[in-house]
C-alpha atoms as a PDB file:
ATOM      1  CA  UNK A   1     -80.948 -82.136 -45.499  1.00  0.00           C
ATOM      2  CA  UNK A   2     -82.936 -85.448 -44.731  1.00  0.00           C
ATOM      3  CA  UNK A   3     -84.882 -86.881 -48.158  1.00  0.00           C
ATOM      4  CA  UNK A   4     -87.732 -89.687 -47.674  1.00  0.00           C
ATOM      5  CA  UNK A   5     -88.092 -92.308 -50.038  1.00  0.00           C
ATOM      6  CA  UNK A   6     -91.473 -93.391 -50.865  1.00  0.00           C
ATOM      7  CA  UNK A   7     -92.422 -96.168 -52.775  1.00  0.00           C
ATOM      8  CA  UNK A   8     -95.812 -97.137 -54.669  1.00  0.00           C
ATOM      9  CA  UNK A   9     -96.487-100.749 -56.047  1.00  0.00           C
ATOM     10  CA  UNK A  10     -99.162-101.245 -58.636  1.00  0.00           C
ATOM     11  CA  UNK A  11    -100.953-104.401 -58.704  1.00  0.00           C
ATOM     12  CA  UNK A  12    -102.504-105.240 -62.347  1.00  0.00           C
ATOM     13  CA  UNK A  13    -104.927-108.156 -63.160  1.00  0.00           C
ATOM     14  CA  UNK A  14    -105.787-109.479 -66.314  1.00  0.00           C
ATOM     15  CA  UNK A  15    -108.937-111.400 -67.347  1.00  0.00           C
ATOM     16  CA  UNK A  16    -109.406-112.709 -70.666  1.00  0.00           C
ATOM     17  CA  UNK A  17    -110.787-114.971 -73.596  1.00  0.00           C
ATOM     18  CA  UNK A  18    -110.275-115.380 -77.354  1.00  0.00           C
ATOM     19  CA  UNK A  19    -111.697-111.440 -78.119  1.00  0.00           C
ATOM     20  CA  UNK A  20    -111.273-109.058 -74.890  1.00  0.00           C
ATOM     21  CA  UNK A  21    -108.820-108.255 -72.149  1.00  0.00           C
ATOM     22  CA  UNK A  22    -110.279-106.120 -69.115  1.00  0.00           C
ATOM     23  CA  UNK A  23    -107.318-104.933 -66.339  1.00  0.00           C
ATOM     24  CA  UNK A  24    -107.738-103.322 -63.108  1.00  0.00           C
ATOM     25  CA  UNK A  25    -105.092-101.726 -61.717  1.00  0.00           C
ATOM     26  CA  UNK A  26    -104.729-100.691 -58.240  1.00  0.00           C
ATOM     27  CA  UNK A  27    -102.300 -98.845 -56.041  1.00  0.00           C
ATOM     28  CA  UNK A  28    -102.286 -98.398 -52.526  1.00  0.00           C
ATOM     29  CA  UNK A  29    -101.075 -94.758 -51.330  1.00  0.00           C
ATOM     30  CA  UNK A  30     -98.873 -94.140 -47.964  1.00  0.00           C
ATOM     31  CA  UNK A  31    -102.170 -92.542 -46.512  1.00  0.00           C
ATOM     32  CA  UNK A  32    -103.870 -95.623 -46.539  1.00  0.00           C
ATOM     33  CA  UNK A  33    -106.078 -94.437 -50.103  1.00  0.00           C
ATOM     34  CA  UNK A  34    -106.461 -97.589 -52.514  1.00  0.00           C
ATOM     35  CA  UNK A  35    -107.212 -96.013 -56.175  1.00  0.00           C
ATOM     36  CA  UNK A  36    -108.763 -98.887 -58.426  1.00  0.00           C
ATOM     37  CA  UNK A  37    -109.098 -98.064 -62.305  1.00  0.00           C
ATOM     38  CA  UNK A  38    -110.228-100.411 -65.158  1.00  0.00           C
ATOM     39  CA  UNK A  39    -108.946-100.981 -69.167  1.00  0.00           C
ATOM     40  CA  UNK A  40    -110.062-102.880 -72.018  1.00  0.00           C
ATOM     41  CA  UNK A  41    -109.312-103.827 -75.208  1.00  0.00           C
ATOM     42  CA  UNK A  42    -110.749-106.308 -77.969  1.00  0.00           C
ATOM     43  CA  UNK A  43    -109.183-108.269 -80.686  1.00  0.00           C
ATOM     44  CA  UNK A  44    -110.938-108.030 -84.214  1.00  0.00           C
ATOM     45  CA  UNK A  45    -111.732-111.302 -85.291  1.00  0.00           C
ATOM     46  CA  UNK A  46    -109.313-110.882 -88.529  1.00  0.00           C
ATOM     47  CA  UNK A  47    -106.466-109.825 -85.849  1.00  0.00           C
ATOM     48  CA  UNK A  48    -103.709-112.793 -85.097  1.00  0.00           C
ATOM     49  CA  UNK A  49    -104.850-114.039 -81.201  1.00  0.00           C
ATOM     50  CA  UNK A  50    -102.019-111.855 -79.232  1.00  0.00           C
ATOM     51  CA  UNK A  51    -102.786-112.408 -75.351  1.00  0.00           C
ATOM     52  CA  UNK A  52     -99.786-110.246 -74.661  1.00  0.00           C
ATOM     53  CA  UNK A  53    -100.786-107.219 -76.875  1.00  0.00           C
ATOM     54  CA  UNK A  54    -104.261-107.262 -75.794  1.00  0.00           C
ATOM     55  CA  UNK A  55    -102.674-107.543 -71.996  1.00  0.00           C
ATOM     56  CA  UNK A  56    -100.614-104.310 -72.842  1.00  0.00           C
ATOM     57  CA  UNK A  57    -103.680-102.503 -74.267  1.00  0.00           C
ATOM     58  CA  UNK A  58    -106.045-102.995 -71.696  1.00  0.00           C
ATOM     59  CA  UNK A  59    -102.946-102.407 -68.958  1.00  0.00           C
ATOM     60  CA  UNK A  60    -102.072 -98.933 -70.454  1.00  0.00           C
ATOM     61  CA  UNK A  61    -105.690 -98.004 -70.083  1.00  0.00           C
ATOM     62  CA  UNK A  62    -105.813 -98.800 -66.999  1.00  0.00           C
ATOM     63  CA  UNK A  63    -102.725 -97.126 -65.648  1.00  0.00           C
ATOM     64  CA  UNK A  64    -104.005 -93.839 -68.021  1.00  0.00           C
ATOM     65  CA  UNK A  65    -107.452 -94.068 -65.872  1.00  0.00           C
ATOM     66  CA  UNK A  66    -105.007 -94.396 -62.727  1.00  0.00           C
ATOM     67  CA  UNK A  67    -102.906 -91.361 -63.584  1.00  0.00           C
ATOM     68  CA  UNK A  68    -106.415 -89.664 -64.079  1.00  0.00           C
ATOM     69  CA  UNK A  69    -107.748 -90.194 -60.899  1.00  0.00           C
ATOM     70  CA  UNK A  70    -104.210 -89.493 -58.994  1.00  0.00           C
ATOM     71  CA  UNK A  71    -104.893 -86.293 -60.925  1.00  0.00           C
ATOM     72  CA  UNK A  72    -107.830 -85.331 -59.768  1.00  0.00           C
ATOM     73  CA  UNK A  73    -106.975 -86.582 -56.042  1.00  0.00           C
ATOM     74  CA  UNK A  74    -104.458 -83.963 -55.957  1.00  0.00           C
ATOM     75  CA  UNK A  75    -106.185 -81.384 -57.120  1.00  0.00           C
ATOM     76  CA  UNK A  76    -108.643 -81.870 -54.147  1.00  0.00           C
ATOM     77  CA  UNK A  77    -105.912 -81.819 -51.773  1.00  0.00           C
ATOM     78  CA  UNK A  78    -104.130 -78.787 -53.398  1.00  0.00           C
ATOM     79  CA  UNK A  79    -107.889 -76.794 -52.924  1.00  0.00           C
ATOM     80  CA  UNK A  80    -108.675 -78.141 -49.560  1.00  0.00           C
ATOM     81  CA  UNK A  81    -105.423 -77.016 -48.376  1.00  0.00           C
ATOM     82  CA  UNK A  82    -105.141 -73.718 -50.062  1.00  0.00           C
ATOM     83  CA  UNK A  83    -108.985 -72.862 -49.917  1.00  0.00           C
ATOM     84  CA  UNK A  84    -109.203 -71.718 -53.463  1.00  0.00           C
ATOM     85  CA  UNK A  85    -109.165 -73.852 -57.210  1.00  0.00           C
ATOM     86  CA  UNK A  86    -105.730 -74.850 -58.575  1.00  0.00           C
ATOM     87  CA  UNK A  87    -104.952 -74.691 -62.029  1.00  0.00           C
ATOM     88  CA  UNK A  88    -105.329 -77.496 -64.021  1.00  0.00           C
ATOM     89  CA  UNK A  89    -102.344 -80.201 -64.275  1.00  0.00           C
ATOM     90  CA  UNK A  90    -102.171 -81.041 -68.073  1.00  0.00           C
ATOM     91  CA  UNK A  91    -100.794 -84.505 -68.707  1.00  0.00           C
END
């Protein structure tokens, strides 16, 4: 029996100032599909300025919007290829 290895790289970016983070995240499938998602987050002005916590917010939104998306791409793919609506995938 022959097994494939596949591998995925996500690229994350990370803009910021003294109150918000914003991260895209982006991963380029075999097929040639790029999936883009975006994630905030914003620091209250009484919070201690974290870059790296604010960098880990807005990155796990991101990545959830990702897994969303990745999601919902496969659930096309399941219907188109089976001609009928596949059951939801609960995360």
């Amino acid at each position: 029996m022959m097994h494939t290895r596949v591998g995925w790289h996500v690229e994350m970016e990370f803009r910021e100032d003294d109150q918000h983070t914003q991260a895209v995240a982006l991963v380029r499938l075999p097929d040639g599909t790029e999936v883009r998602a975006r994630g905030h987050a914003s620091r209250h002005r009484t919070d201690v300025n974290q870059p790296r916590v604010g960098e880990e917010i807005a990155g796990a939104r991101a990545l959830n919007e990702l897994a969303m998306q990745l999601l919902t791409k496969a659930h096309e793919e399941i219907d188109q290829a089976s001609g009928r609506t596949s059951h939801p995938i609960h995360v």
